[in-house]
PDB file of N, CA and C in Angstrom:
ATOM      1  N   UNK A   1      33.882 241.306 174.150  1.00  0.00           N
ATOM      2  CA  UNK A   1      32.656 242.039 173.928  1.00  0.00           C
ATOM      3  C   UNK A   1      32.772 243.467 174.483  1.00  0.00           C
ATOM      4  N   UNK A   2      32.842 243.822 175.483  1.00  0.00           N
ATOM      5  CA  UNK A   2      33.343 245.154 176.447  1.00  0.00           C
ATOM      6  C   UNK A   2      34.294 245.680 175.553  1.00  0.00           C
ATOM      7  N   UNK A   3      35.706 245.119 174.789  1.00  0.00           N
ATOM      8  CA  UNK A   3      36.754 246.018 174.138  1.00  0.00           C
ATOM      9  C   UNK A   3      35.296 246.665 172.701  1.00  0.00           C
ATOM     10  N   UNK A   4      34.840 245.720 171.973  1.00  0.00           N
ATOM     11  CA  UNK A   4      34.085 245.731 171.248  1.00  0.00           C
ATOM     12  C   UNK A   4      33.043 247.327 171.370  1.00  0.00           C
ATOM     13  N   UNK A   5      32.268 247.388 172.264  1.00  0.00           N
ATOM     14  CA  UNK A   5      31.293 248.049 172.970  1.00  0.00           C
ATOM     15  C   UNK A   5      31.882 249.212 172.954  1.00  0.00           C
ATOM     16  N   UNK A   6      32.935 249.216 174.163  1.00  0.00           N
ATOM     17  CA  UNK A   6      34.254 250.369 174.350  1.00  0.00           C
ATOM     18  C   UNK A   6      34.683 251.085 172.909  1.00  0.00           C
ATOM     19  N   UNK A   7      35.302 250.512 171.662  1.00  0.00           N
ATOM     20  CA  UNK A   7      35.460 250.774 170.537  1.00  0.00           C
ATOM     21  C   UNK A   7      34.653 251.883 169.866  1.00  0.00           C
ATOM     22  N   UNK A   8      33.341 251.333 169.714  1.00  0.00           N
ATOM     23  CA  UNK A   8      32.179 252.210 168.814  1.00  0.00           C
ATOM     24  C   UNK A   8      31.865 253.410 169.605  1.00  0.00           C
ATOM     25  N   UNK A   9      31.764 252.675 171.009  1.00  0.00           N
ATOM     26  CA  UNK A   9      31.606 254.158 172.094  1.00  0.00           C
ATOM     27  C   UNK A   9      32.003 255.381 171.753  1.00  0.00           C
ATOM     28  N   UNK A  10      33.465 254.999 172.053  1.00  0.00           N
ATOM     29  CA  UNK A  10      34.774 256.127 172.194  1.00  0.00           C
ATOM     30  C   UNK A  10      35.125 257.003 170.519  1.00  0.00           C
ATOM     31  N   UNK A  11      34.265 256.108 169.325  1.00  0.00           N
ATOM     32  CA  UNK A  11      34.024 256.487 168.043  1.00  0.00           C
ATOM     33  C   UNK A  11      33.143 257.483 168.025  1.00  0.00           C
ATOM     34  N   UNK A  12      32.185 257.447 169.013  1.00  0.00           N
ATOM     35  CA  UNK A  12      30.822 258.242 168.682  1.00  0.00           C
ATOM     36  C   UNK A  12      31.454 259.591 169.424  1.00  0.00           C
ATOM     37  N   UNK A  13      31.829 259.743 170.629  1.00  0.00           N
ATOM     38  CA  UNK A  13      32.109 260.613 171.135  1.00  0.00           C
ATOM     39  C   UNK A  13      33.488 261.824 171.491  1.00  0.00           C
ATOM     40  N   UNK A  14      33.078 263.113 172.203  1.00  0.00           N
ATOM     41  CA  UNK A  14      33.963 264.491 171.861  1.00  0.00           C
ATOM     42  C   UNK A  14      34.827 263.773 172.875  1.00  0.00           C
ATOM     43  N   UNK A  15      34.190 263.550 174.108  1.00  0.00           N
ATOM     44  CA  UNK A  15      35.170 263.186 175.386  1.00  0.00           C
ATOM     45  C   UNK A  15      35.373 262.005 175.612  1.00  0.00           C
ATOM     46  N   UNK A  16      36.466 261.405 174.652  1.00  0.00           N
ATOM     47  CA  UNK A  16      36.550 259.998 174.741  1.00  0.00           C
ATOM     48  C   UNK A  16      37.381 259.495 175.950  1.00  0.00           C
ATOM     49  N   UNK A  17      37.798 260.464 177.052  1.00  0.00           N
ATOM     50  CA  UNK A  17      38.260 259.496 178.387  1.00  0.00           C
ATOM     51  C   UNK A  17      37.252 259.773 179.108  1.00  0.00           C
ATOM     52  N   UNK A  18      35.936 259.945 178.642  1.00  0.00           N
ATOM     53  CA  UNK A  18      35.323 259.745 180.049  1.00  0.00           C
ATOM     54  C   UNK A  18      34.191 258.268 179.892  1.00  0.00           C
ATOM     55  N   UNK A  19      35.002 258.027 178.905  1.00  0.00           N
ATOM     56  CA  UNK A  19      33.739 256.868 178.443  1.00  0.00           C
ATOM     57  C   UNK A  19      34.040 255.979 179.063  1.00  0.00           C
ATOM     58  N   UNK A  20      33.243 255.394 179.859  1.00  0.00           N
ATOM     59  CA  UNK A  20      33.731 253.578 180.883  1.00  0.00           C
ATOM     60  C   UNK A  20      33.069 252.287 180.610  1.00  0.00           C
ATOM     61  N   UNK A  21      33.700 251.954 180.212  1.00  0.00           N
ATOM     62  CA  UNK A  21      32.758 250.452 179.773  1.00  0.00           C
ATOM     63  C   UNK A  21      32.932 248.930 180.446  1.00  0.00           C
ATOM     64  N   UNK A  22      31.789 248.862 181.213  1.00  0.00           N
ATOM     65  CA  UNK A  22      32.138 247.351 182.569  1.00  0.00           C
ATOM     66  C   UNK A  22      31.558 246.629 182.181  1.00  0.00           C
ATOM     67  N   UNK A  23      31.588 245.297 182.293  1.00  0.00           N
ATOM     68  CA  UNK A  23      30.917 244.458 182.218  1.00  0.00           C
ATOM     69  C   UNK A  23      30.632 243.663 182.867  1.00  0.00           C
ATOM     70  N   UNK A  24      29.804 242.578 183.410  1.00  0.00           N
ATOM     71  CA  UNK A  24      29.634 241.465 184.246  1.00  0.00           C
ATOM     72  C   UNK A  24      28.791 240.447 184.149  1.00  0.00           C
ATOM     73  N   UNK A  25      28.779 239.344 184.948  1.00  0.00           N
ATOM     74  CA  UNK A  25      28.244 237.867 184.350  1.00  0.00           C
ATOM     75  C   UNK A  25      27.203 237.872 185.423  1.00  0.00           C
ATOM     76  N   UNK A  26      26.154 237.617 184.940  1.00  0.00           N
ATOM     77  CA  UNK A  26      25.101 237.214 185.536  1.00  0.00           C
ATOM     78  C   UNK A  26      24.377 235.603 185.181  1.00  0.00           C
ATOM     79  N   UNK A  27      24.848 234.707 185.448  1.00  0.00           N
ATOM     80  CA  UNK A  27      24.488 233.206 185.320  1.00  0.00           C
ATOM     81  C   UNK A  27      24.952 233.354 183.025  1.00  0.00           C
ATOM     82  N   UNK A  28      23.896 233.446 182.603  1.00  0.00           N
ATOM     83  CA  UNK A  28      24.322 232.903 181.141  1.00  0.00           C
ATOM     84  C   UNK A  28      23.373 234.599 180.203  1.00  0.00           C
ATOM     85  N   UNK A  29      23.880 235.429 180.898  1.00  0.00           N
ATOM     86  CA  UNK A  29      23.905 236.932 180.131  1.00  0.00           C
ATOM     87  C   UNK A  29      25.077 237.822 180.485  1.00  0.00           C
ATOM     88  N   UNK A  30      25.801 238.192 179.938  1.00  0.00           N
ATOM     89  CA  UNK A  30      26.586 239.681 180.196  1.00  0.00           C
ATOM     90  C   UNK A  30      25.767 240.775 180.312  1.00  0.00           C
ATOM     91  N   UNK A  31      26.224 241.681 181.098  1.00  0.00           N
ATOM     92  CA  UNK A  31      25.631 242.850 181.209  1.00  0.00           C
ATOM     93  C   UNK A  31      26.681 243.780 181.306  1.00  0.00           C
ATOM     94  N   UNK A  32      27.050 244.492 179.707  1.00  0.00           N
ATOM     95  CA  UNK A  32      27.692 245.765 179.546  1.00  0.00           C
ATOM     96  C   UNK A  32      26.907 247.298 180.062  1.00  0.00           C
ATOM     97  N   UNK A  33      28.151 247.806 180.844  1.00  0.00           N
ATOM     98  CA  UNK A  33      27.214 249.588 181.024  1.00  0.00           C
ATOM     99  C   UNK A  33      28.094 250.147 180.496  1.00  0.00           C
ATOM    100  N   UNK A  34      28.052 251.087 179.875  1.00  0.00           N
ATOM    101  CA  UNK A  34      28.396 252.217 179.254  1.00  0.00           C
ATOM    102  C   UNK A  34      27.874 253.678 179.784  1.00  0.00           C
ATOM    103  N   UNK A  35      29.472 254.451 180.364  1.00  0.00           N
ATOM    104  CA  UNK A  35      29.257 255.855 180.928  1.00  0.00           C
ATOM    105  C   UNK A  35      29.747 256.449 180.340  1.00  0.00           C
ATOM    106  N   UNK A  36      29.051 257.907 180.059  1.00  0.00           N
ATOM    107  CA  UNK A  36      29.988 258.589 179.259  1.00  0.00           C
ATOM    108  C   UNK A  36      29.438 260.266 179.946  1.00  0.00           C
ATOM    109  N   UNK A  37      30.842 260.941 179.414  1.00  0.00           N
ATOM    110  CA  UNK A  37      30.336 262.592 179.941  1.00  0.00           C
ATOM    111  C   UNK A  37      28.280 262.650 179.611  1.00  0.00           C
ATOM    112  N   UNK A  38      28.081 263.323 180.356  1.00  0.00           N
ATOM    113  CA  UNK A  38      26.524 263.480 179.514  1.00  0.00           C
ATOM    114  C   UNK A  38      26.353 264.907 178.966  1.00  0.00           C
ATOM    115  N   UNK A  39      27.548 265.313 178.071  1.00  0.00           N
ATOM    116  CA  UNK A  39      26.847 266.050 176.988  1.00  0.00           C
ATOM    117  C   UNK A  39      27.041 264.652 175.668  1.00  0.00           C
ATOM    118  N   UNK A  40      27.910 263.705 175.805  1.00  0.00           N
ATOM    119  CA  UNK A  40      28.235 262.903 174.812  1.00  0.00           C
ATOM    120  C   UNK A  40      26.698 261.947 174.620  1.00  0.00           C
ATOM    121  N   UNK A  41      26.113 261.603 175.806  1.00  0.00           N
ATOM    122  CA  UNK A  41      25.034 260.565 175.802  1.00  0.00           C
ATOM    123  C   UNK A  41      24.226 260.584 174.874  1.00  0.00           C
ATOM    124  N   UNK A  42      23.948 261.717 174.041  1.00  0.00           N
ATOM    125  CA  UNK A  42      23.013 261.926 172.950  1.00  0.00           C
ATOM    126  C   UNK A  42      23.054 261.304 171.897  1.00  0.00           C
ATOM    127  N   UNK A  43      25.061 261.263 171.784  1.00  0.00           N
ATOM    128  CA  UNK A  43      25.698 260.555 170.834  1.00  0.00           C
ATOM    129  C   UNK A  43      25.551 259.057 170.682  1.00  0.00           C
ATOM    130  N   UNK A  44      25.207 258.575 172.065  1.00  0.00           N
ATOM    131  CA  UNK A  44      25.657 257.479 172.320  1.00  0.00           C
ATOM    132  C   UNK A  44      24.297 256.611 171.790  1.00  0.00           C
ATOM    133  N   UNK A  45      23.478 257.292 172.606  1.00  0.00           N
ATOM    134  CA  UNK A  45      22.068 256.813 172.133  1.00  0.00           C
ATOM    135  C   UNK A  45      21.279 257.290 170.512  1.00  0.00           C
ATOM    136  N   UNK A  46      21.556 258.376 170.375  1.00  0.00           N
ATOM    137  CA  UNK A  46      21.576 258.394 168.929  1.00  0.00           C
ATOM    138  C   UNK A  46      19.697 258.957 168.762  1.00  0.00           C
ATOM    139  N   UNK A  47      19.282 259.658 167.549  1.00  0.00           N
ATOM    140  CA  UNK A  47      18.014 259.629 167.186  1.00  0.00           C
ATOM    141  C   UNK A  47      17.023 259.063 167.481  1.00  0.00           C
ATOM    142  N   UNK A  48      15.894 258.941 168.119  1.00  0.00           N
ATOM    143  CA  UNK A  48      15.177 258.189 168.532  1.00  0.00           C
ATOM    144  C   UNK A  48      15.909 256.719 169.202  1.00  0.00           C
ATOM    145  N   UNK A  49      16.650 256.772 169.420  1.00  0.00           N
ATOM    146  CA  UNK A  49      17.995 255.711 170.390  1.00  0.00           C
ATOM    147  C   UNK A  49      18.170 254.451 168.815  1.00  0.00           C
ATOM    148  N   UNK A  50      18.447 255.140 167.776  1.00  0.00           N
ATOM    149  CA  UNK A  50      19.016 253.841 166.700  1.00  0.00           C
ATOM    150  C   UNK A  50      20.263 253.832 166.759  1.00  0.00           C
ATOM    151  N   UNK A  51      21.317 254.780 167.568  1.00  0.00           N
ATOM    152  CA  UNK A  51      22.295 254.636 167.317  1.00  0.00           C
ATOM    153  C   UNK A  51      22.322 253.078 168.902  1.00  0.00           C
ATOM    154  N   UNK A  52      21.687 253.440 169.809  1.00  0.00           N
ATOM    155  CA  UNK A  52      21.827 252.041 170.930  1.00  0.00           C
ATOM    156  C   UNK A  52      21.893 251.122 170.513  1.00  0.00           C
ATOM    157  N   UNK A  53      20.337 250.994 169.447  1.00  0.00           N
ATOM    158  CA  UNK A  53      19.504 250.100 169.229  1.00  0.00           C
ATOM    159  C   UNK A  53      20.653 249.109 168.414  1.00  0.00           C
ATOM    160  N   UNK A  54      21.385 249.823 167.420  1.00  0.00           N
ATOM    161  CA  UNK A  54      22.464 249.694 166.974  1.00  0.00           C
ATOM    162  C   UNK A  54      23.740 248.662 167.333  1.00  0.00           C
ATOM    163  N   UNK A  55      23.896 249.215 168.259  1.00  0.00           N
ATOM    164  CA  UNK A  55      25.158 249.251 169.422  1.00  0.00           C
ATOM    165  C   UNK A  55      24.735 247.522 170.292  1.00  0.00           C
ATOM    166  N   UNK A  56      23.472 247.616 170.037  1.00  0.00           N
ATOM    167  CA  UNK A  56      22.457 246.396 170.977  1.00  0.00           C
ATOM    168  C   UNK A  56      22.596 245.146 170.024  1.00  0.00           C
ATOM    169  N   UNK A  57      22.247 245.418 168.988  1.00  0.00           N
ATOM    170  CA  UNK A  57      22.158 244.321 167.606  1.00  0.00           C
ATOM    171  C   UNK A  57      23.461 244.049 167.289  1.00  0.00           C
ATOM    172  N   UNK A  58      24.511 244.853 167.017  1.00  0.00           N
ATOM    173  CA  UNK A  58      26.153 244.702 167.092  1.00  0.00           C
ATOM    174  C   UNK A  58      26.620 243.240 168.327  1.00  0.00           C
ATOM    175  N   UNK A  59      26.167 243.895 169.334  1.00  0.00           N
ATOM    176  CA  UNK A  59      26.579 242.940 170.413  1.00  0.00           C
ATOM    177  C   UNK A  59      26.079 241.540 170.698  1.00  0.00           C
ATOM    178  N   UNK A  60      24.702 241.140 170.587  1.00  0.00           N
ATOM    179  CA  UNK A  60      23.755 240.707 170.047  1.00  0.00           C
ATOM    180  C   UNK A  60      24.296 239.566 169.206  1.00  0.00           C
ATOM    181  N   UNK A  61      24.991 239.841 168.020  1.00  0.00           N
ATOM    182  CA  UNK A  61      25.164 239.207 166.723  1.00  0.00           C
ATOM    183  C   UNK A  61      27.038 238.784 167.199  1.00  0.00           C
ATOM    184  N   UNK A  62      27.840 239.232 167.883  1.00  0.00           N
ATOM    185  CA  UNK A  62      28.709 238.549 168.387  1.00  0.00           C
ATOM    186  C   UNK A  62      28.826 238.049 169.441  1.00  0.00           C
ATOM    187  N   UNK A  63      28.025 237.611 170.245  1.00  0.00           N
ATOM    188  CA  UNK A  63      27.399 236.995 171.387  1.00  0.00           C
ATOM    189  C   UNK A  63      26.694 235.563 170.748  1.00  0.00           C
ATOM    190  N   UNK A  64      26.121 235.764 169.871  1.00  0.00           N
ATOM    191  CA  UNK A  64      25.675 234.696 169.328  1.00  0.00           C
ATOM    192  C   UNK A  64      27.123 233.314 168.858  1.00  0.00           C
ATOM    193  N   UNK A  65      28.274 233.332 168.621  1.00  0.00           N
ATOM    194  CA  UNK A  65      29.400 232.762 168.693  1.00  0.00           C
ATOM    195  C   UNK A  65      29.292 231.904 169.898  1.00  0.00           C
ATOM    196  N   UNK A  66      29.348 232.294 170.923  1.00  0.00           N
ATOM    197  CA  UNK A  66      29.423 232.157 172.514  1.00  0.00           C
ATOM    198  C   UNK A  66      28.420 231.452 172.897  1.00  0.00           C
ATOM    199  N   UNK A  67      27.012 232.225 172.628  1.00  0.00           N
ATOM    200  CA  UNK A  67      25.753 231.357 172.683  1.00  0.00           C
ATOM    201  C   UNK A  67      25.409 232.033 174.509  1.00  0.00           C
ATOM    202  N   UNK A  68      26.045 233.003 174.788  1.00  0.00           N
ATOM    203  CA  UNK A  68      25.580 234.150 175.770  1.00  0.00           C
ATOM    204  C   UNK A  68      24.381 235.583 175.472  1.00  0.00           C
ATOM    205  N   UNK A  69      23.468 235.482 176.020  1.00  0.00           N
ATOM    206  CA  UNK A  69      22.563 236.494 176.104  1.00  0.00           C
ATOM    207  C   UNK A  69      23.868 237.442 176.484  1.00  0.00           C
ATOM    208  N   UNK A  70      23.696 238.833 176.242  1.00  0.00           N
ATOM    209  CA  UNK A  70      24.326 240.149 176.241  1.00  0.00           C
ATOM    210  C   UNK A  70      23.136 241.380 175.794  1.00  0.00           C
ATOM    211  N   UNK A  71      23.412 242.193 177.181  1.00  0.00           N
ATOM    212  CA  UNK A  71      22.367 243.390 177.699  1.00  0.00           C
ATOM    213  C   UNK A  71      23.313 244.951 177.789  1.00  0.00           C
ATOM    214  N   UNK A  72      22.654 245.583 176.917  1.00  0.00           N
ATOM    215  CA  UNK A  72      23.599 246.723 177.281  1.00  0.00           C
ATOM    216  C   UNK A  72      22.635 247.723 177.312  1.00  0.00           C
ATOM    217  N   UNK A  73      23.142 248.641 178.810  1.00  0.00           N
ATOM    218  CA  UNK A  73      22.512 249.282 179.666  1.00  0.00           C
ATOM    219  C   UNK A  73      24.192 250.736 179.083  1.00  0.00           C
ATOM    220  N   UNK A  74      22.865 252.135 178.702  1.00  0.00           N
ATOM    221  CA  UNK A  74      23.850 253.631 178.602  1.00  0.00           C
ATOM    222  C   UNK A  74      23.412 253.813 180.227  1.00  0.00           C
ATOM    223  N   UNK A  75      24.053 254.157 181.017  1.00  0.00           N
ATOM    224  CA  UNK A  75      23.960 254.514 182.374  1.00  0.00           C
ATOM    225  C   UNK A  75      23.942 256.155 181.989  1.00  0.00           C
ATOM    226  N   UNK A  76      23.639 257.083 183.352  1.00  0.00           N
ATOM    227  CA  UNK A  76      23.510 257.973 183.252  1.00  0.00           C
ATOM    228  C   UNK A  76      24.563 258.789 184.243  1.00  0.00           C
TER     229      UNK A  76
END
């Protein structure tokens, strides 16, 4: 899920080494963060945030396989 996340990230954006993507288990959810330079964050989040919202439903829909809740947090 994280390579996944990491992928589209590093697609959207100018400064693709500054993008970091962690993840961690919290009982039966993942919780991906995603950092990136913040002139890129605009990218990341997108128009009224559909590009997240996006990025959220993506993860969402391959999580469902697993049968894990998955939360993704753009850090700042």
């Amino acid at each position: 899920m994280e390579k996944l996340v990491k992928t589209i990230a590093t697609a959207l954006v100018d400064n693709k080494e500054a993008v970091e993507v962690t993840s961690r288990q919290d009982k039966h959810t993942v919780i991906i963060e995603i950092k990136a330079d913040s002139k890129d964050l605009g990218k990341i989040i997108g128009k009224e945030g559909k590009i997240a919202k996006a990025i959220r439903t993506i993860t969402k829909a391959a999580a469902i396989k697993s049968g894990e809740k998955v939360v993704v947090d753009i850090l700042q």
